[in-house]
C-alpha atoms as a PDB file:
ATOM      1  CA  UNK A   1      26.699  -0.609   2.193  1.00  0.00           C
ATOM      2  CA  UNK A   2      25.606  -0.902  -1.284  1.00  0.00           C
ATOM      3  CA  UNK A   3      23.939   1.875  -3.484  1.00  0.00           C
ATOM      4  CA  UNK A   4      20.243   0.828  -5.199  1.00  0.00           C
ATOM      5  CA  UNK A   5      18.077   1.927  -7.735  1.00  0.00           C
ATOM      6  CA  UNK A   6      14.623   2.532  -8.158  1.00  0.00           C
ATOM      7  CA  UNK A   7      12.298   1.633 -11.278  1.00  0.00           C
ATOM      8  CA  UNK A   8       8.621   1.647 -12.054  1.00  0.00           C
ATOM      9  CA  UNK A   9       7.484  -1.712 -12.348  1.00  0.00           C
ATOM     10  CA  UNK A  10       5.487  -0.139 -15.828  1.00  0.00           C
ATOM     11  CA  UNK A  11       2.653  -2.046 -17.068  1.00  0.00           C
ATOM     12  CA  UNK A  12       2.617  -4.339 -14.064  1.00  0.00           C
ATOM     13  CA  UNK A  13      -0.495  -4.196 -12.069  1.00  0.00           C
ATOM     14  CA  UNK A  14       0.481  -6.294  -8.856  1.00  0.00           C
ATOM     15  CA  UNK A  15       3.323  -8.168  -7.467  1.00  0.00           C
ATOM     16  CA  UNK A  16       2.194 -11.393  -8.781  1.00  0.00           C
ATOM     17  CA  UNK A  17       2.094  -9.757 -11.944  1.00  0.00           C
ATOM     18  CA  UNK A  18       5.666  -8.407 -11.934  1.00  0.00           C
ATOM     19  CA  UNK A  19       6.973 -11.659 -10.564  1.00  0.00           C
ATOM     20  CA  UNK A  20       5.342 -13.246 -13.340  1.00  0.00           C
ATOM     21  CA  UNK A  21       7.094 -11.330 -15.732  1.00  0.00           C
ATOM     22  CA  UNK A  22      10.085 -12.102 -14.680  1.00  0.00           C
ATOM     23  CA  UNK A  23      10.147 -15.307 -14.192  1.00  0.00           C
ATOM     24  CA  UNK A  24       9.088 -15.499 -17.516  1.00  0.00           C
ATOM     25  CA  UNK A  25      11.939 -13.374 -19.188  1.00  0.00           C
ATOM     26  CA  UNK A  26      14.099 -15.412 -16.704  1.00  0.00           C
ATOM     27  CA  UNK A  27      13.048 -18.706 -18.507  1.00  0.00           C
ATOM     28  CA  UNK A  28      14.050 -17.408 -21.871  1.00  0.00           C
ATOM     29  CA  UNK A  29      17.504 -15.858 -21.126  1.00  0.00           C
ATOM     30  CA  UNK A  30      19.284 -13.402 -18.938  1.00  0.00           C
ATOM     31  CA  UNK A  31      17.053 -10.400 -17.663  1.00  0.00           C
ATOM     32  CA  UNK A  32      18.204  -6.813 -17.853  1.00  0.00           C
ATOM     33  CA  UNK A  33      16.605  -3.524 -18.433  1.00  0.00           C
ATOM     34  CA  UNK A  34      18.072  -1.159 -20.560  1.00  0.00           C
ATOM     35  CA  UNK A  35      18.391   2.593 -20.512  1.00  0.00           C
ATOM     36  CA  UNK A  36      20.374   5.664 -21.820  1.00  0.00           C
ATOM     37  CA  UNK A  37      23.212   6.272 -19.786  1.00  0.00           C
ATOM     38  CA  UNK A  38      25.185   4.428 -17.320  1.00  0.00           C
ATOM     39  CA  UNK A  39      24.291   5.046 -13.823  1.00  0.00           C
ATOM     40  CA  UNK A  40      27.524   7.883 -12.711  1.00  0.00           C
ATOM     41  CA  UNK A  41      28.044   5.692  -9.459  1.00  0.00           C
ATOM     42  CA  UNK A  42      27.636   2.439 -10.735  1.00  0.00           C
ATOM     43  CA  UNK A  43      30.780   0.841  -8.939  1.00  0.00           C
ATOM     44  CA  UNK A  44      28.707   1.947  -5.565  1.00  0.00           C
ATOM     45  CA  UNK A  45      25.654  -0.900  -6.887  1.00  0.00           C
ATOM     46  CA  UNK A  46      27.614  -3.583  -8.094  1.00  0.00           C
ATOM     47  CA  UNK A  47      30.124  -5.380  -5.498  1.00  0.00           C
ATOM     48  CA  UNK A  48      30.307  -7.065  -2.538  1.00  0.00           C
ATOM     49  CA  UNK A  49      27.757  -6.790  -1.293  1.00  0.00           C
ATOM     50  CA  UNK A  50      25.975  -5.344  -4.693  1.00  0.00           C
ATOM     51  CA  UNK A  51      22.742  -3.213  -4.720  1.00  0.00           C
ATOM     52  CA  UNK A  52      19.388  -4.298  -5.823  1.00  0.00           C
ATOM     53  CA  UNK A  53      16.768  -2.213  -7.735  1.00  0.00           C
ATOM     54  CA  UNK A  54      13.543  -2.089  -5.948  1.00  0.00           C
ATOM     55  CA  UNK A  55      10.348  -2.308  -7.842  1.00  0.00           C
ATOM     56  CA  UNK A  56       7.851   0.778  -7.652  1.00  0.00           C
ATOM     57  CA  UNK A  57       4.202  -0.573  -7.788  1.00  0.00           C
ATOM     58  CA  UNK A  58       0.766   1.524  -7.019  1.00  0.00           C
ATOM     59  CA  UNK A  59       3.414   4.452  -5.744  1.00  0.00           C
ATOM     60  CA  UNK A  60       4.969   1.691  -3.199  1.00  0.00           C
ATOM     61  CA  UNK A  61       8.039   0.196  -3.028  1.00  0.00           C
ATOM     62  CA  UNK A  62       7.109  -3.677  -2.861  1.00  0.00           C
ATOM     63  CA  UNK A  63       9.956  -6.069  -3.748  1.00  0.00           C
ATOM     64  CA  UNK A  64      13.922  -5.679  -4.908  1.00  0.00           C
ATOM     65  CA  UNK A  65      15.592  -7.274  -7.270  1.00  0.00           C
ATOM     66  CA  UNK A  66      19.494  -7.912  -6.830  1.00  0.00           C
ATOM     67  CA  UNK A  67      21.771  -6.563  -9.449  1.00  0.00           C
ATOM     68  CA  UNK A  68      24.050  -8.549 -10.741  1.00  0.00           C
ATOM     69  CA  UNK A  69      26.229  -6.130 -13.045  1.00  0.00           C
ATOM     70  CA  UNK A  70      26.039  -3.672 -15.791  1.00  0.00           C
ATOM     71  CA  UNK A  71      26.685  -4.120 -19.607  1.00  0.00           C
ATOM     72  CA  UNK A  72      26.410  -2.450 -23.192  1.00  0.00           C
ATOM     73  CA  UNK A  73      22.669  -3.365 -25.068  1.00  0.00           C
ATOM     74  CA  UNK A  74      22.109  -2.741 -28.558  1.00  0.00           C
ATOM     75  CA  UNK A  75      22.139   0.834 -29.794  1.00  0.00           C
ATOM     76  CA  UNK A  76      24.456   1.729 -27.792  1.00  0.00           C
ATOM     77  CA  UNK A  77      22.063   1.660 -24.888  1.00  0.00           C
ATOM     78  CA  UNK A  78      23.227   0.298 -20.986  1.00  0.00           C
ATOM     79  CA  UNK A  79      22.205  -3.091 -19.872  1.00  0.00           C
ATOM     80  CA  UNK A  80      21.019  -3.635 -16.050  1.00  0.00           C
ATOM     81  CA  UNK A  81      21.191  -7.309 -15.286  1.00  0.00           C
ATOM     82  CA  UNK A  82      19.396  -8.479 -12.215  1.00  0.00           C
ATOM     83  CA  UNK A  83      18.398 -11.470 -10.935  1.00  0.00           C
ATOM     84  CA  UNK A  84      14.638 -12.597 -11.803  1.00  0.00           C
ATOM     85  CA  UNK A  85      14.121 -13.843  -8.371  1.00  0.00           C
ATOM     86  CA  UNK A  86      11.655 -11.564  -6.488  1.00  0.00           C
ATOM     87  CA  UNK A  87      12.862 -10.433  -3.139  1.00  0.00           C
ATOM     88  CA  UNK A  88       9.760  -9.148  -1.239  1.00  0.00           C
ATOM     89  CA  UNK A  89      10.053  -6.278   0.776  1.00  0.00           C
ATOM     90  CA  UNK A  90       8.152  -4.292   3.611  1.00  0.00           C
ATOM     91  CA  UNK A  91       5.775  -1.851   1.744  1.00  0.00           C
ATOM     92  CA  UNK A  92       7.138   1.520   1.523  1.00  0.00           C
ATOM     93  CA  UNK A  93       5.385   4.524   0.041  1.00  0.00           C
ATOM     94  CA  UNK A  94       7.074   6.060  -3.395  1.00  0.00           C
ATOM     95  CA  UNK A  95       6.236   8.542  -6.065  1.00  0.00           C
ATOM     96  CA  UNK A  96       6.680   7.337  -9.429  1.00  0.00           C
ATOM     97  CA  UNK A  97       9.385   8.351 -11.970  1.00  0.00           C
ATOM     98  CA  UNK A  98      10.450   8.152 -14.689  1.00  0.00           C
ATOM     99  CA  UNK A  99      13.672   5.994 -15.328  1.00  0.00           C
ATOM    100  CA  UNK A 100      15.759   4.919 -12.359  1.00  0.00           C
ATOM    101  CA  UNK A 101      16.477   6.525  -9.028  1.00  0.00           C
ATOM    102  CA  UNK A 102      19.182   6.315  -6.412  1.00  0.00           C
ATOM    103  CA  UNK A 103      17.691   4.849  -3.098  1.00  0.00           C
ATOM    104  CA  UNK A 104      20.364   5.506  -0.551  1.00  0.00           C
ATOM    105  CA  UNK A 105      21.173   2.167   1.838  1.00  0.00           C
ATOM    106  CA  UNK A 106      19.486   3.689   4.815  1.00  0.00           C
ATOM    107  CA  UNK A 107      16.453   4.616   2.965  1.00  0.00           C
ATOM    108  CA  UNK A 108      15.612   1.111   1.657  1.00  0.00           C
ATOM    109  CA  UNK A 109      12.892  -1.075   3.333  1.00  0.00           C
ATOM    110  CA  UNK A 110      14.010  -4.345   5.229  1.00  0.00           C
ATOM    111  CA  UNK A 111      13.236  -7.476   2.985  1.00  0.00           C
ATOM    112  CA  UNK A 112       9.941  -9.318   4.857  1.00  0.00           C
ATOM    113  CA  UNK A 113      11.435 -12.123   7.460  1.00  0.00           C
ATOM    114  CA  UNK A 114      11.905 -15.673   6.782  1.00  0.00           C
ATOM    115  CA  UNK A 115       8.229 -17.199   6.468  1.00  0.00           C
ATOM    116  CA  UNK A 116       6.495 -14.033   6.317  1.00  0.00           C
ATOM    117  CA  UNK A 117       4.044 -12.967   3.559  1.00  0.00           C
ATOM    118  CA  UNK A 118       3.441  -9.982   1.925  1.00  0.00           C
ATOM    119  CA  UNK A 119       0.023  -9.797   3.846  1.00  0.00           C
ATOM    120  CA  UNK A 120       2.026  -9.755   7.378  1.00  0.00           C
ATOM    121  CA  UNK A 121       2.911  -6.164   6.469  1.00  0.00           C
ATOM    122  CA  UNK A 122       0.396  -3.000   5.379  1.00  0.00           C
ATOM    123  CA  UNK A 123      -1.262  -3.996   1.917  1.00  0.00           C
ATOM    124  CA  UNK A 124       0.428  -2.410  -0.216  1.00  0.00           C
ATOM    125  CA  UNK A 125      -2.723  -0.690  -2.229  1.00  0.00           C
ATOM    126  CA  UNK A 126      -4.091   0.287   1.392  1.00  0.00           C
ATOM    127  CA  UNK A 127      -0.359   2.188   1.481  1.00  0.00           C
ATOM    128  CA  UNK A 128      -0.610   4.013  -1.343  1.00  0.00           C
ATOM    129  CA  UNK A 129      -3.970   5.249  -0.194  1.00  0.00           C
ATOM    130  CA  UNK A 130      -3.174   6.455   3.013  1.00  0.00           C
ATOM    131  CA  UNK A 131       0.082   7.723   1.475  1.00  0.00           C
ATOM    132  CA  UNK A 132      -1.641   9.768  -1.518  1.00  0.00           C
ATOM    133  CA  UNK A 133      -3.909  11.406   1.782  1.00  0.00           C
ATOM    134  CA  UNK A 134      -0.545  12.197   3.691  1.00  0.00           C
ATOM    135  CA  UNK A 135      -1.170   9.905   6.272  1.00  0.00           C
ATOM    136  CA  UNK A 136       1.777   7.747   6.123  1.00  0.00           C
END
């Protein structure tokens, strides 16, 4: 079982939003993030199969997005390449952070069945409501 990570989807205000985004950066070249340090278990995300980093959004975990690999960005800063492809997800509640988390195999939310919409599952801003009152 792979290893993920998690990220704040900053400046995104909704799923379409993030997607969006994306898709956009997807449509001009590869799409990576970049931070400071590579992650210490790194060969536990990328393989087969590899991990995915799931997308933070309202204090929810909403959609994933698969990694495909790590690599050196300028300044001598760490490249995350994933996939700009949007993989919705059940709605899980999350607290924000800053940078990237490990998420643990067991703890990640199952990716919404074949034909389902996000609106099959909790909305996710009705989540983060009833998660910020400790009810979920």
């Amino acid at each position: 079982m792979p290893l993920h990570l998690t990220k704040v989807a900053f400046g995104a205000t909704s799923l379409d939003h993030l997607d969006e985004r994306l898709r956009q950066r997807g449509a001009e070249g590869p799409v990576f993030l970049t931070t400071r340090y590579l992650p210490k278990r790194h060969e536990e995300i990328v393989g087969t199969p590899g991990g995915s980093l799931y997308w933070i959004i309202k204090h929810t975990l909403v959609a994933r997005s698969p990694i495909l690999g790590f690599g050196e960005a300028e300044g001598g800063r760490v490249a995350i390449h994933i996939d700009p492809a949007l993989v919705l997800t059940e709605g899980r509640p999350k607290r924000a952070h800053q940078g990237w988390r490990y998420l643990e195999p067991g703890d990640a939310p199952a990716d919404l069945g074949a034909g389902m919409v996000a609106g099959d599952v909790m909305p996710t801003a009705l989540l983060a409501k009833l998660s910020a009152l400790g009810l979920v």
